[in-house]
PDBML (XML) file of the C-alpha atoms, coordinates in Angstrom:
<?xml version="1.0" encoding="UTF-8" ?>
<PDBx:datablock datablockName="MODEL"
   xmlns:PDBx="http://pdbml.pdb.org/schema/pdbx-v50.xsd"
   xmlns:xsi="http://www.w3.org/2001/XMLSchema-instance"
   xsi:schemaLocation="http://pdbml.pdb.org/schema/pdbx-v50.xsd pdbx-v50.xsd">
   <PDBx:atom_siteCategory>
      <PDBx:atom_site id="1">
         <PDBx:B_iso_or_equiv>0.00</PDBx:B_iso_or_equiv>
         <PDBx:Cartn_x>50.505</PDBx:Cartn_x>
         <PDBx:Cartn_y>-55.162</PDBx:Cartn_y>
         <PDBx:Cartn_z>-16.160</PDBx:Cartn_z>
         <PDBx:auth_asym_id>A</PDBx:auth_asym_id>
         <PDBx:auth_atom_id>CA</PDBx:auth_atom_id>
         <PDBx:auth_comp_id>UNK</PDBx:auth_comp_id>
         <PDBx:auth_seq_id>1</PDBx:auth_seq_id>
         <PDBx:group_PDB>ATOM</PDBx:group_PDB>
         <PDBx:label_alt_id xsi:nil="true" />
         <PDBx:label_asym_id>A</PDBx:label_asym_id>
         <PDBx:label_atom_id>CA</PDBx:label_atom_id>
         <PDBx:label_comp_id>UNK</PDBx:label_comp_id>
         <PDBx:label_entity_id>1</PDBx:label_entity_id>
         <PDBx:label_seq_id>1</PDBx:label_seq_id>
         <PDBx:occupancy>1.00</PDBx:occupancy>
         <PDBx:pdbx_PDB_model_num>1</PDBx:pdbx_PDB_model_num>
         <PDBx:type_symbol>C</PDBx:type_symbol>
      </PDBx:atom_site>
      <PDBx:atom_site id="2">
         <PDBx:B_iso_or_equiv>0.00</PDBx:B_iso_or_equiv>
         <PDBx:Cartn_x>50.853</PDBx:Cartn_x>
         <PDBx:Cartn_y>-55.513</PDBx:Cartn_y>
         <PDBx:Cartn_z>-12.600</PDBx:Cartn_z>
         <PDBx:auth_asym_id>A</PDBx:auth_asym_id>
         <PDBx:auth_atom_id>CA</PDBx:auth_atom_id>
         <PDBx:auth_comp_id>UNK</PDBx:auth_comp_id>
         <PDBx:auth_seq_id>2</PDBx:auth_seq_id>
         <PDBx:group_PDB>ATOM</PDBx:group_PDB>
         <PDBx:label_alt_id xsi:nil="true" />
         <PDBx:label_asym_id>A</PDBx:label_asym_id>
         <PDBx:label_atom_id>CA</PDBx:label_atom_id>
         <PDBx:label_comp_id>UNK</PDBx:label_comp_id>
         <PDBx:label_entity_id>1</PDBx:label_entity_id>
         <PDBx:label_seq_id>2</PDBx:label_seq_id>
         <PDBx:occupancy>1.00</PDBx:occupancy>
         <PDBx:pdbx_PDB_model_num>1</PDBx:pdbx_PDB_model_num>
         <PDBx:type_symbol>C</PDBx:type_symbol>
      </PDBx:atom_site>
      <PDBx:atom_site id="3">
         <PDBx:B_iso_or_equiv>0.00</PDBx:B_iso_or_equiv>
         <PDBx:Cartn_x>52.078</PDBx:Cartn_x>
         <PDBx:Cartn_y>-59.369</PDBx:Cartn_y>
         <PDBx:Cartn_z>-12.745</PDBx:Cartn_z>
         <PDBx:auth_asym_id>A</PDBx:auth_asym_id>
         <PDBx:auth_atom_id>CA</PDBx:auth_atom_id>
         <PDBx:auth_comp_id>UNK</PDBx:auth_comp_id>
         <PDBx:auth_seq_id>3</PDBx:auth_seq_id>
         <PDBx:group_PDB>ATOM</PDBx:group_PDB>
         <PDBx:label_alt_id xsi:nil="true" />
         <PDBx:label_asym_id>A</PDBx:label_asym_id>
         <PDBx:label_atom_id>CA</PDBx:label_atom_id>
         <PDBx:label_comp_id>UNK</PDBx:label_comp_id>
         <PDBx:label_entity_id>1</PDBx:label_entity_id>
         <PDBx:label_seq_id>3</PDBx:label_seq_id>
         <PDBx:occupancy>1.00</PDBx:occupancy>
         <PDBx:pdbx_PDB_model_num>1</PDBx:pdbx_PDB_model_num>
         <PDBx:type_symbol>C</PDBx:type_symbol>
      </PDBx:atom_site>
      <PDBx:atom_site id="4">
         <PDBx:B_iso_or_equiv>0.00</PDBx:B_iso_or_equiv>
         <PDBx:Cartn_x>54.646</PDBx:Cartn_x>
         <PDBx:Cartn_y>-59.070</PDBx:Cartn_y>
         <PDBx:Cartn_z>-15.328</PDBx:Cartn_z>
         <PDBx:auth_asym_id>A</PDBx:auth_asym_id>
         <PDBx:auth_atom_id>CA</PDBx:auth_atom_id>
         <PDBx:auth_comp_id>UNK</PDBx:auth_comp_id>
         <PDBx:auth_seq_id>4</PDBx:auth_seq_id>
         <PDBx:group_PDB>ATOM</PDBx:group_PDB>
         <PDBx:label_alt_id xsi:nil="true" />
         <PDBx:label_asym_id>A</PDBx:label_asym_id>
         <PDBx:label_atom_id>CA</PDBx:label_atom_id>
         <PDBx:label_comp_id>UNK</PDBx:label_comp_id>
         <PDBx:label_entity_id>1</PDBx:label_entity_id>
         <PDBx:label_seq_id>4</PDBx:label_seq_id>
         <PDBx:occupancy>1.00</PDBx:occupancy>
         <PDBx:pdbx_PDB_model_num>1</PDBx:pdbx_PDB_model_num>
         <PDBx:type_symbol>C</PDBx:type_symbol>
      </PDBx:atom_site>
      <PDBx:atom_site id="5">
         <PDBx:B_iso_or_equiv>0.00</PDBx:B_iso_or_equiv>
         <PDBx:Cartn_x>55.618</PDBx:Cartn_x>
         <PDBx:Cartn_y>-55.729</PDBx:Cartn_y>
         <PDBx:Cartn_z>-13.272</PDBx:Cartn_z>
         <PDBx:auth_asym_id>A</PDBx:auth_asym_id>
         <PDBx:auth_atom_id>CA</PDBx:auth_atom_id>
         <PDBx:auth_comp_id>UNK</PDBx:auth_comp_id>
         <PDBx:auth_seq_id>5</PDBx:auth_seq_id>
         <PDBx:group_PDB>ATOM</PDBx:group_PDB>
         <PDBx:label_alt_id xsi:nil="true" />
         <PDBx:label_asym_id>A</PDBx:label_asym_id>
         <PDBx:label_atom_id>CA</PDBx:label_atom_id>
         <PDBx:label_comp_id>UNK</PDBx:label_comp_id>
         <PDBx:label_entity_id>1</PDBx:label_entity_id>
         <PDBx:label_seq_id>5</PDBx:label_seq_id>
         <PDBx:occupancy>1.00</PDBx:occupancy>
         <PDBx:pdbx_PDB_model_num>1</PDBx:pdbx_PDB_model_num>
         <PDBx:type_symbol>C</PDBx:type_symbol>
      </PDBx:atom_site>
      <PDBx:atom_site id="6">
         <PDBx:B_iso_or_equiv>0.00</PDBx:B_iso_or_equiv>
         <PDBx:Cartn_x>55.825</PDBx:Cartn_x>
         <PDBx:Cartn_y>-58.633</PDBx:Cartn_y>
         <PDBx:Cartn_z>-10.303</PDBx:Cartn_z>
         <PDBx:auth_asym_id>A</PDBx:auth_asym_id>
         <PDBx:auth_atom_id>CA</PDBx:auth_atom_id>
         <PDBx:auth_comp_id>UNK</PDBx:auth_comp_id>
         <PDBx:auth_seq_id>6</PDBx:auth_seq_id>
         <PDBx:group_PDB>ATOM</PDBx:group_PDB>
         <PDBx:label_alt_id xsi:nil="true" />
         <PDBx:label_asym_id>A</PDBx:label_asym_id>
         <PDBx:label_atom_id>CA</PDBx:label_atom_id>
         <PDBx:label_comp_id>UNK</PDBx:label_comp_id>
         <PDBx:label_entity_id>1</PDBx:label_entity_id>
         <PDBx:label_seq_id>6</PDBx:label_seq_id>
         <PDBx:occupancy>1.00</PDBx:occupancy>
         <PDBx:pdbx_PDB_model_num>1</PDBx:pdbx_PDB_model_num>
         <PDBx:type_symbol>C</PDBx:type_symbol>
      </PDBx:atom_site>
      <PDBx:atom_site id="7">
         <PDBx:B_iso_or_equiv>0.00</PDBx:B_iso_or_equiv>
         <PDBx:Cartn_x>58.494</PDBx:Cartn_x>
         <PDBx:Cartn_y>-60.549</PDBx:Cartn_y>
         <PDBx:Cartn_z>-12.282</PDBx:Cartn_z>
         <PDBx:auth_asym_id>A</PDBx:auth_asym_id>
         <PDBx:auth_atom_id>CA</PDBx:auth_atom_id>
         <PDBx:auth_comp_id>UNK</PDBx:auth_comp_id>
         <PDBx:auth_seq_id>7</PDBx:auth_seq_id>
         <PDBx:group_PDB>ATOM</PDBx:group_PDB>
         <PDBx:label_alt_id xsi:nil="true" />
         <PDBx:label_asym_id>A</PDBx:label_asym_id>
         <PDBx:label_atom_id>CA</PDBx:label_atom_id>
         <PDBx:label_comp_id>UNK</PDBx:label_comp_id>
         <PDBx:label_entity_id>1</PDBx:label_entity_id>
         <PDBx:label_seq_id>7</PDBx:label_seq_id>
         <PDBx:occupancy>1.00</PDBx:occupancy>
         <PDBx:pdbx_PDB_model_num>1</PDBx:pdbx_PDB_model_num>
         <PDBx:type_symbol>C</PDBx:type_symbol>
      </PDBx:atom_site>
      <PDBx:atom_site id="8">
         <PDBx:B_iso_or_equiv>0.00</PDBx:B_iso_or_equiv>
         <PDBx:Cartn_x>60.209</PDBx:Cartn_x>
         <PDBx:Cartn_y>-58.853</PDBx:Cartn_y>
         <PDBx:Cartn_z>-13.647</PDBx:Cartn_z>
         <PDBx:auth_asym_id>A</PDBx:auth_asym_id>
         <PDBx:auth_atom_id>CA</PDBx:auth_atom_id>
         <PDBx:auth_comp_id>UNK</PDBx:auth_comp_id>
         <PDBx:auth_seq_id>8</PDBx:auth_seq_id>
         <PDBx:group_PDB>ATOM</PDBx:group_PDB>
         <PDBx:label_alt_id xsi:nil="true" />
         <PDBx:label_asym_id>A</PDBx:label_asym_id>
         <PDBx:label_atom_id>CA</PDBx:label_atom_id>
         <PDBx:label_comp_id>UNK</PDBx:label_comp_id>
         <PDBx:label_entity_id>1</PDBx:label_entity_id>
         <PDBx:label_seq_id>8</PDBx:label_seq_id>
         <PDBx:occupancy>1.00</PDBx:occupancy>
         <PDBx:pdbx_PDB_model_num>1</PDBx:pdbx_PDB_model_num>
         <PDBx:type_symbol>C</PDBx:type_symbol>
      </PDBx:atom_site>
      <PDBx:atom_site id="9">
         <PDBx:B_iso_or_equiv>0.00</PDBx:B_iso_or_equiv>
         <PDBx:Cartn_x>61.442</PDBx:Cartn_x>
         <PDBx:Cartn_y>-57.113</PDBx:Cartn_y>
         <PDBx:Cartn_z>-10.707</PDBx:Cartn_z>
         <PDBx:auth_asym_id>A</PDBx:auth_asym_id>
         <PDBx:auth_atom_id>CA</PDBx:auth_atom_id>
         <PDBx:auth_comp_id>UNK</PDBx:auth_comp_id>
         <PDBx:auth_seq_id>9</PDBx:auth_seq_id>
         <PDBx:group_PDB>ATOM</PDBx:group_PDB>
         <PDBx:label_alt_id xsi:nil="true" />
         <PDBx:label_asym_id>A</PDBx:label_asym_id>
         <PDBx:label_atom_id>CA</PDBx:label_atom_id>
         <PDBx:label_comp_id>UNK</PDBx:label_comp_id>
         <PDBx:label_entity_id>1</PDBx:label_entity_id>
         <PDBx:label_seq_id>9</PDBx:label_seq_id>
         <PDBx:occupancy>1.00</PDBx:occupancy>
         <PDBx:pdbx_PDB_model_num>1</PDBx:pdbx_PDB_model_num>
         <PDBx:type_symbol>C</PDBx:type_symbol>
      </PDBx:atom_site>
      <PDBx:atom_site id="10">
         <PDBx:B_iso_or_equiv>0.00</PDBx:B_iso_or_equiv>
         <PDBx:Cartn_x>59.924</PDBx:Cartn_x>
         <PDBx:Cartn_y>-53.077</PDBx:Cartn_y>
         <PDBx:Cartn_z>-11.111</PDBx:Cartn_z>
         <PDBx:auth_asym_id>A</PDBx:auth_asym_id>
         <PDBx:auth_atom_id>CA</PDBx:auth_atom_id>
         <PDBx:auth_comp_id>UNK</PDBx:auth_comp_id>
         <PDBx:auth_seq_id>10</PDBx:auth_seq_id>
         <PDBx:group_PDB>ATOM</PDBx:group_PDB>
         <PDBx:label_alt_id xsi:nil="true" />
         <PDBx:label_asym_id>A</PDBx:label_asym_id>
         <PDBx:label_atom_id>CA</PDBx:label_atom_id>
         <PDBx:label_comp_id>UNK</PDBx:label_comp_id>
         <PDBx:label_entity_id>1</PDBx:label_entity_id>
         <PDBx:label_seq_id>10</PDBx:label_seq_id>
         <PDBx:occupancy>1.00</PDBx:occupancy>
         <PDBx:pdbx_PDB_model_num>1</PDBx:pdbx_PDB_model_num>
         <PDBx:type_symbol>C</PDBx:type_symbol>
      </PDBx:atom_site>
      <PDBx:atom_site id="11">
         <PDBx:B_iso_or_equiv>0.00</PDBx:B_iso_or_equiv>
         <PDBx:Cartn_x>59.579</PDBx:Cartn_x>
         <PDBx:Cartn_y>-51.684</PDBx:Cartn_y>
         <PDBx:Cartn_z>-7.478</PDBx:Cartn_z>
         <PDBx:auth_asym_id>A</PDBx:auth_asym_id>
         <PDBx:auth_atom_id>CA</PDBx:auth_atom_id>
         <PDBx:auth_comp_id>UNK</PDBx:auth_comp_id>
         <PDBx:auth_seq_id>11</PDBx:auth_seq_id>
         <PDBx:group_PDB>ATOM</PDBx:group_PDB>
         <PDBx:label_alt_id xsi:nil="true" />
         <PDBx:label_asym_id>A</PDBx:label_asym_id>
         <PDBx:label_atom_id>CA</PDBx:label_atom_id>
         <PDBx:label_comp_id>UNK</PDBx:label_comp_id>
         <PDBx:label_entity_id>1</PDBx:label_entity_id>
         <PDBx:label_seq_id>11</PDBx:label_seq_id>
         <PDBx:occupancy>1.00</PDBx:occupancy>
         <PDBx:pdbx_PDB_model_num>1</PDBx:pdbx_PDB_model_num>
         <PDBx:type_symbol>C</PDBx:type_symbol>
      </PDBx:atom_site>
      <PDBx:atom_site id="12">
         <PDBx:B_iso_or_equiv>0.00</PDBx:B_iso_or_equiv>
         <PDBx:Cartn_x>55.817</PDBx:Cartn_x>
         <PDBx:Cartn_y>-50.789</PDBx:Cartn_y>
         <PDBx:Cartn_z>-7.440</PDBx:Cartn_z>
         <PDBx:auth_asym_id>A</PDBx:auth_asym_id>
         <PDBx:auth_atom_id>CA</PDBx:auth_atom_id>
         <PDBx:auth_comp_id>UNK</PDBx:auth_comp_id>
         <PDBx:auth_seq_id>12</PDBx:auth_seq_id>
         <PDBx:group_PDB>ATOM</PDBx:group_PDB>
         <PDBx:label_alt_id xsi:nil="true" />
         <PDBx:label_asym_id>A</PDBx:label_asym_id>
         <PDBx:label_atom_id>CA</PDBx:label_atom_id>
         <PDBx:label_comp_id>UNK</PDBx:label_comp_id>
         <PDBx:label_entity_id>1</PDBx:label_entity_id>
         <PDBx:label_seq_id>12</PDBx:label_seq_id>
         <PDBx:occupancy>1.00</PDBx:occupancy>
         <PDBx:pdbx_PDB_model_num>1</PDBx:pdbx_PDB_model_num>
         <PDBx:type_symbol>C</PDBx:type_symbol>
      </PDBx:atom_site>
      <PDBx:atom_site id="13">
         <PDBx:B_iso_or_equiv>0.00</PDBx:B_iso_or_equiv>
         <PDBx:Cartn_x>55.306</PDBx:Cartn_x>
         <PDBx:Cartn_y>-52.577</PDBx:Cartn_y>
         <PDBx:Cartn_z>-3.744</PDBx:Cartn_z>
         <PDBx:auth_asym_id>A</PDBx:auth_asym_id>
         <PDBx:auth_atom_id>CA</PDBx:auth_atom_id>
         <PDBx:auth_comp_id>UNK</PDBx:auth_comp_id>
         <PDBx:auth_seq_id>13</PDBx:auth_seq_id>
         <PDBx:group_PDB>ATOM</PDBx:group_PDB>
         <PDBx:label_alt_id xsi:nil="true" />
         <PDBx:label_asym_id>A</PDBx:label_asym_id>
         <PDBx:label_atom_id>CA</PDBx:label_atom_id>
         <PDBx:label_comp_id>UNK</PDBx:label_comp_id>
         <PDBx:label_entity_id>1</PDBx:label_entity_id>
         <PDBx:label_seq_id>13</PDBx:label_seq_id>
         <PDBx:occupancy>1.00</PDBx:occupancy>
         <PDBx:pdbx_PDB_model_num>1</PDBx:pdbx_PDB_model_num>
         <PDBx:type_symbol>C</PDBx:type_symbol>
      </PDBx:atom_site>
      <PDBx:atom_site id="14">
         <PDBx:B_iso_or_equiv>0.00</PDBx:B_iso_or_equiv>
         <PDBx:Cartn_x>53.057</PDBx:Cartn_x>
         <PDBx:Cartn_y>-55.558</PDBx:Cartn_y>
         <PDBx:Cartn_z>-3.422</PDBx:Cartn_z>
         <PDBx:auth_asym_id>A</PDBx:auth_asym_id>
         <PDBx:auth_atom_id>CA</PDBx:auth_atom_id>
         <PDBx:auth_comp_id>UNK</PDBx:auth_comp_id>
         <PDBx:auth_seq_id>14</PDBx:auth_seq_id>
         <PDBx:group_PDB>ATOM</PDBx:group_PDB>
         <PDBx:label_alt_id xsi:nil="true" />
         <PDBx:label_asym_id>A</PDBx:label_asym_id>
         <PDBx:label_atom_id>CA</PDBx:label_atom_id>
         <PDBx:label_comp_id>UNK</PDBx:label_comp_id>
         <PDBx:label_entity_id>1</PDBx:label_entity_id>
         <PDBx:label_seq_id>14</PDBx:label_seq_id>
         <PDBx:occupancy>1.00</PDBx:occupancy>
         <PDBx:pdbx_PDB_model_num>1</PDBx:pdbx_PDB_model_num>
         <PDBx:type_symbol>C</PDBx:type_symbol>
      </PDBx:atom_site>
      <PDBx:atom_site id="15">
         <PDBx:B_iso_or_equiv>0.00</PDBx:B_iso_or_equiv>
         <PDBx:Cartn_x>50.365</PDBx:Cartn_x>
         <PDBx:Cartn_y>-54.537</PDBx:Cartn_y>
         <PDBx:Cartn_z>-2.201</PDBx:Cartn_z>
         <PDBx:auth_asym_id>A</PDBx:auth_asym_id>
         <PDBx:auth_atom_id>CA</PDBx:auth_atom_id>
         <PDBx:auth_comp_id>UNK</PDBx:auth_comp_id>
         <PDBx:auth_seq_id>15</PDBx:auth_seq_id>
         <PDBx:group_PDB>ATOM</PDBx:group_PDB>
         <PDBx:label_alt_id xsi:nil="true" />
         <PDBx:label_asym_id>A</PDBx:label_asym_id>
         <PDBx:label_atom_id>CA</PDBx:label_atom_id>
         <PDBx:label_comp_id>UNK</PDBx:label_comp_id>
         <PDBx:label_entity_id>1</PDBx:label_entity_id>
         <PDBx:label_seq_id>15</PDBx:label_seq_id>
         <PDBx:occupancy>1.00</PDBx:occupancy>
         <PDBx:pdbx_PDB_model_num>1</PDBx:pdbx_PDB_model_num>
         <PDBx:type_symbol>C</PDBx:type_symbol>
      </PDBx:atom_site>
      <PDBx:atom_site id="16">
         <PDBx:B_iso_or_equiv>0.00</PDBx:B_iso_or_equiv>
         <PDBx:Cartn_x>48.715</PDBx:Cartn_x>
         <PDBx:Cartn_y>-54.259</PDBx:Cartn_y>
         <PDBx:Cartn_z>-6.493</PDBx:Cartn_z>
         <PDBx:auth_asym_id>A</PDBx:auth_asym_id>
         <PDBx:auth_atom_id>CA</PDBx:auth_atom_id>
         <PDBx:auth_comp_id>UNK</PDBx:auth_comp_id>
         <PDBx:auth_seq_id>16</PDBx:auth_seq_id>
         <PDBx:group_PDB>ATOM</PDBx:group_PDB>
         <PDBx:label_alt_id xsi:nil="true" />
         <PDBx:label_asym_id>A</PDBx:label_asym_id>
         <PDBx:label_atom_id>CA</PDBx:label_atom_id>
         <PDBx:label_comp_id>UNK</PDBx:label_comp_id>
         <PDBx:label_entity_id>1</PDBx:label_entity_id>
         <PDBx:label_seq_id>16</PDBx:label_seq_id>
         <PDBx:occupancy>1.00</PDBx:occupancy>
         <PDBx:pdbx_PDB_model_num>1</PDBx:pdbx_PDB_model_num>
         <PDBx:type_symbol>C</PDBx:type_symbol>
      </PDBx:atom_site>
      <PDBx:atom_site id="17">
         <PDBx:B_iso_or_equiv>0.00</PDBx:B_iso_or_equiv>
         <PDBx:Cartn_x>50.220</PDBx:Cartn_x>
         <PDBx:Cartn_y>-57.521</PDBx:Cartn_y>
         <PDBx:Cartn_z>-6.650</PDBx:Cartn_z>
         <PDBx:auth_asym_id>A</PDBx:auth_asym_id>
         <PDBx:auth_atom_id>CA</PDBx:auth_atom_id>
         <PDBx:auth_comp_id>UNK</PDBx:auth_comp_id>
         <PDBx:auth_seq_id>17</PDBx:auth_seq_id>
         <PDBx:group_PDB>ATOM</PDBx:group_PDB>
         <PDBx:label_alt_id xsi:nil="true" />
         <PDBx:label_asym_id>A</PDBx:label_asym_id>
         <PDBx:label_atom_id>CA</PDBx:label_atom_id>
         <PDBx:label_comp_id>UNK</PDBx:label_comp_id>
         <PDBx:label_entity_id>1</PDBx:label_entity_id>
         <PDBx:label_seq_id>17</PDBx:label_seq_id>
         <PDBx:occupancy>1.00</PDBx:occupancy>
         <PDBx:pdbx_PDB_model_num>1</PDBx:pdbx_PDB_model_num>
         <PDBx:type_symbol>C</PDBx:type_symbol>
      </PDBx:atom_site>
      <PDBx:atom_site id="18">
         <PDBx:B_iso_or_equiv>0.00</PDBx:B_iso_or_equiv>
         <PDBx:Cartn_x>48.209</PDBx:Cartn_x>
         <PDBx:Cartn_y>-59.322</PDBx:Cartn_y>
         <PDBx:Cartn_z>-3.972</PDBx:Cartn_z>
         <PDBx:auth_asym_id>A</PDBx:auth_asym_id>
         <PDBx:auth_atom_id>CA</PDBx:auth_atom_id>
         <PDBx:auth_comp_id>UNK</PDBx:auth_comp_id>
         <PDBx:auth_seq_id>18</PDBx:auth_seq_id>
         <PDBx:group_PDB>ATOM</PDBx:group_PDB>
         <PDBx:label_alt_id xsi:nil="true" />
         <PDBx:label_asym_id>A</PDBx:label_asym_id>
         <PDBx:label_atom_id>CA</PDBx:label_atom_id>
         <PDBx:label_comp_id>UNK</PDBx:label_comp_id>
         <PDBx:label_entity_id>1</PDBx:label_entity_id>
         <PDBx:label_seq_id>18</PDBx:label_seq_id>
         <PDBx:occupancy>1.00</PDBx:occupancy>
         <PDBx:pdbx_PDB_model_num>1</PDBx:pdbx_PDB_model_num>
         <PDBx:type_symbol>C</PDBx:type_symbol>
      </PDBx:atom_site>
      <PDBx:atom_site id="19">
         <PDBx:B_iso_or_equiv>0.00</PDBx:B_iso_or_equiv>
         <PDBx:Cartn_x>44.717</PDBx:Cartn_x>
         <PDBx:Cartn_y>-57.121</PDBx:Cartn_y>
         <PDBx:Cartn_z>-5.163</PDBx:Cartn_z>
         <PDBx:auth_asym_id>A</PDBx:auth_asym_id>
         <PDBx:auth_atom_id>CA</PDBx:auth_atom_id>
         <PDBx:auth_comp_id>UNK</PDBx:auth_comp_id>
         <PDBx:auth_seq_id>19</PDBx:auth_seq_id>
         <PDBx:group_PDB>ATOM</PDBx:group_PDB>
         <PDBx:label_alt_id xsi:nil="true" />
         <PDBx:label_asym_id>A</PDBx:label_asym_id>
         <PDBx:label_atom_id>CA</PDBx:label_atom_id>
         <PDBx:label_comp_id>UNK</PDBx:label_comp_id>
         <PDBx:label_entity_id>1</PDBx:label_entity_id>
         <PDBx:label_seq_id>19</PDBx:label_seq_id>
         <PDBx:occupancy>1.00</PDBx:occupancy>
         <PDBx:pdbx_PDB_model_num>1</PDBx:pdbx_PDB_model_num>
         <PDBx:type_symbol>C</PDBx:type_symbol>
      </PDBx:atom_site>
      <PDBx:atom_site id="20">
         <PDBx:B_iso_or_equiv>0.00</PDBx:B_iso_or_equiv>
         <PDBx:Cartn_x>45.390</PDBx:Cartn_x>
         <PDBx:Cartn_y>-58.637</PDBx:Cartn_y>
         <PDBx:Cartn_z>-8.558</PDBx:Cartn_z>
         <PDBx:auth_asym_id>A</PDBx:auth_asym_id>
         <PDBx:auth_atom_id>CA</PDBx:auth_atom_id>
         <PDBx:auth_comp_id>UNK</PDBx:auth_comp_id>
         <PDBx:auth_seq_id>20</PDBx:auth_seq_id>
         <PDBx:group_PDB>ATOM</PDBx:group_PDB>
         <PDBx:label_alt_id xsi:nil="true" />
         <PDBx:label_asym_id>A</PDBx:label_asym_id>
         <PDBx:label_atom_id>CA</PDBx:label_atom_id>
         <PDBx:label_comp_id>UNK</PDBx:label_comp_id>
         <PDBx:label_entity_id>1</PDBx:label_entity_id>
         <PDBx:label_seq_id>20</PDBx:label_seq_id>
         <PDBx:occupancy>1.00</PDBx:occupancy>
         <PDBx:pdbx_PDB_model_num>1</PDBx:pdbx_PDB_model_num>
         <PDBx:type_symbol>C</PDBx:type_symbol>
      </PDBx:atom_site>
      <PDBx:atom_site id="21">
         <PDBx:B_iso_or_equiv>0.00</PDBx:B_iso_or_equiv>
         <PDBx:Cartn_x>46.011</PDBx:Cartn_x>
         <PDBx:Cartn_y>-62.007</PDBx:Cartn_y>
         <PDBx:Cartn_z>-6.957</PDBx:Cartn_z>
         <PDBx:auth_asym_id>A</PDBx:auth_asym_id>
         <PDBx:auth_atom_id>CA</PDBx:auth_atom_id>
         <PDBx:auth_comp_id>UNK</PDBx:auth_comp_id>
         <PDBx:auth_seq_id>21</PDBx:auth_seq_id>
         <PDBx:group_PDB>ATOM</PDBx:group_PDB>
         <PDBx:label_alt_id xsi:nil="true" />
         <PDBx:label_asym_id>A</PDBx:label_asym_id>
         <PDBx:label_atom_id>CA</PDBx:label_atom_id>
         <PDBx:label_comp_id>UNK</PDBx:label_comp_id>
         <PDBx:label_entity_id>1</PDBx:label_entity_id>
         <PDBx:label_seq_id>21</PDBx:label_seq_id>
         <PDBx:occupancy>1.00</PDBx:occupancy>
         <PDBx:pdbx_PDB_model_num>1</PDBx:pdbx_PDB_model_num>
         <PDBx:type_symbol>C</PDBx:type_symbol>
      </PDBx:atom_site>
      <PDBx:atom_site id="22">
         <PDBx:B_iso_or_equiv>0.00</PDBx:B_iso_or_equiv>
         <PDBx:Cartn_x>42.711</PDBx:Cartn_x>
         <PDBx:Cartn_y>-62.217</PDBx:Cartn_y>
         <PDBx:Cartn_z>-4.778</PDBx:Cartn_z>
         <PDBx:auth_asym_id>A</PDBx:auth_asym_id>
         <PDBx:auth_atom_id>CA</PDBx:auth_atom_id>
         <PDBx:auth_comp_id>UNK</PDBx:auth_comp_id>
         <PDBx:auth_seq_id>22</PDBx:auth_seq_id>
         <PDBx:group_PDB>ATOM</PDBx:group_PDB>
         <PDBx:label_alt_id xsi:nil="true" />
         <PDBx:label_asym_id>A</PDBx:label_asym_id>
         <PDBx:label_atom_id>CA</PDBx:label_atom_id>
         <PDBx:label_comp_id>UNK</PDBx:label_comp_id>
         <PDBx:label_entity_id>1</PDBx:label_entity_id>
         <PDBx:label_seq_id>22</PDBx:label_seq_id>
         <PDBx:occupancy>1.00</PDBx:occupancy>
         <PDBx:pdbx_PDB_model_num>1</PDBx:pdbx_PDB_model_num>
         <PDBx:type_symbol>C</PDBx:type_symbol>
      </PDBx:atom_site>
      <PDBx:atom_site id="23">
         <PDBx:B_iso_or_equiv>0.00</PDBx:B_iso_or_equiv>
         <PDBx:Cartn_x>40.709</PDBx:Cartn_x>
         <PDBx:Cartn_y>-61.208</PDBx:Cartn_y>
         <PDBx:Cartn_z>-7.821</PDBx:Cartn_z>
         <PDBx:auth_asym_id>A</PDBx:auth_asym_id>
         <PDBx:auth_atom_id>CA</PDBx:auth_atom_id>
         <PDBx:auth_comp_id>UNK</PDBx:auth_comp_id>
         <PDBx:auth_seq_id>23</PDBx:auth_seq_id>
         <PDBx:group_PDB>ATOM</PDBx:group_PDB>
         <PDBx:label_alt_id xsi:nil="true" />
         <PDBx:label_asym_id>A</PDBx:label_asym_id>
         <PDBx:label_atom_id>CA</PDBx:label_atom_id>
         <PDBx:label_comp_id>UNK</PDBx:label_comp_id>
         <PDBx:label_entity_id>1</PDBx:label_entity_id>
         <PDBx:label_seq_id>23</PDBx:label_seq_id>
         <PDBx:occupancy>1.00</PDBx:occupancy>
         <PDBx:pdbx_PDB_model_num>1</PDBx:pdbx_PDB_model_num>
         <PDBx:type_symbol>C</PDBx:type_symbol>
      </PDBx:atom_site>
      <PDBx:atom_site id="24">
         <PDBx:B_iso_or_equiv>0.00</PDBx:B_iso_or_equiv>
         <PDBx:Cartn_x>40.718</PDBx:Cartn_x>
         <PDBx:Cartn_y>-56.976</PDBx:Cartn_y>
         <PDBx:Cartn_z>-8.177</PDBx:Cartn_z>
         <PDBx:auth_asym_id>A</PDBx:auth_asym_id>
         <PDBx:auth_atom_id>CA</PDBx:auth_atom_id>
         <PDBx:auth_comp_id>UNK</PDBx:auth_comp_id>
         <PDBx:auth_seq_id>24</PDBx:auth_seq_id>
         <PDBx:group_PDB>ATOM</PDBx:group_PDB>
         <PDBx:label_alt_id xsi:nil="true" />
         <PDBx:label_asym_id>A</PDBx:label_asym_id>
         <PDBx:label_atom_id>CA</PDBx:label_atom_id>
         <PDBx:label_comp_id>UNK</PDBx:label_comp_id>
         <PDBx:label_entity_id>1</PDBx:label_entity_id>
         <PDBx:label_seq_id>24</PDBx:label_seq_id>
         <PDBx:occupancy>1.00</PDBx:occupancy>
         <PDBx:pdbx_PDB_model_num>1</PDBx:pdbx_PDB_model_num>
         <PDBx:type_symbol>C</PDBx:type_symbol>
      </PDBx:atom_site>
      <PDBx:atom_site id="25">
         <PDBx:B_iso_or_equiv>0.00</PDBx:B_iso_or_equiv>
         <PDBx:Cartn_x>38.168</PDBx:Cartn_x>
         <PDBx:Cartn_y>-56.530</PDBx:Cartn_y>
         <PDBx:Cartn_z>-5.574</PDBx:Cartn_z>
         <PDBx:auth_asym_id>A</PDBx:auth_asym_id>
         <PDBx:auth_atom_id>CA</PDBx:auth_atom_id>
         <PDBx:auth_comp_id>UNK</PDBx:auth_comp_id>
         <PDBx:auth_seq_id>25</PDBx:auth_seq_id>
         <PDBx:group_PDB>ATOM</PDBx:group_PDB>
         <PDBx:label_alt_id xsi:nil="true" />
         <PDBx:label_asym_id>A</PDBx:label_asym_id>
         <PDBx:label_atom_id>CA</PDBx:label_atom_id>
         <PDBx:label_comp_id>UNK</PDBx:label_comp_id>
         <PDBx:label_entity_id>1</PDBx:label_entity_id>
         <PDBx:label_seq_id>25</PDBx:label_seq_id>
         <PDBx:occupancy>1.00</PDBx:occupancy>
         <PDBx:pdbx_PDB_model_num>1</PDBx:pdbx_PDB_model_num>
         <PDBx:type_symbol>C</PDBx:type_symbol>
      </PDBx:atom_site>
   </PDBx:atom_siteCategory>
</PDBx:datablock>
């Protein structure tokens, strides 16, 4: 949810985006 949030533009910050990146810790 959070990376196709990510690109397709909603305005939920990017901080979710980077946990999600670095592996939900």
């Amino acid at each position: 949810d959070t990376v196709r949030d990510f690109w397709r533009g909603q305005d939920h910050g990017i901080a979710e985006f980077a946990s999600r990146l670095t592996g939900s810790s």
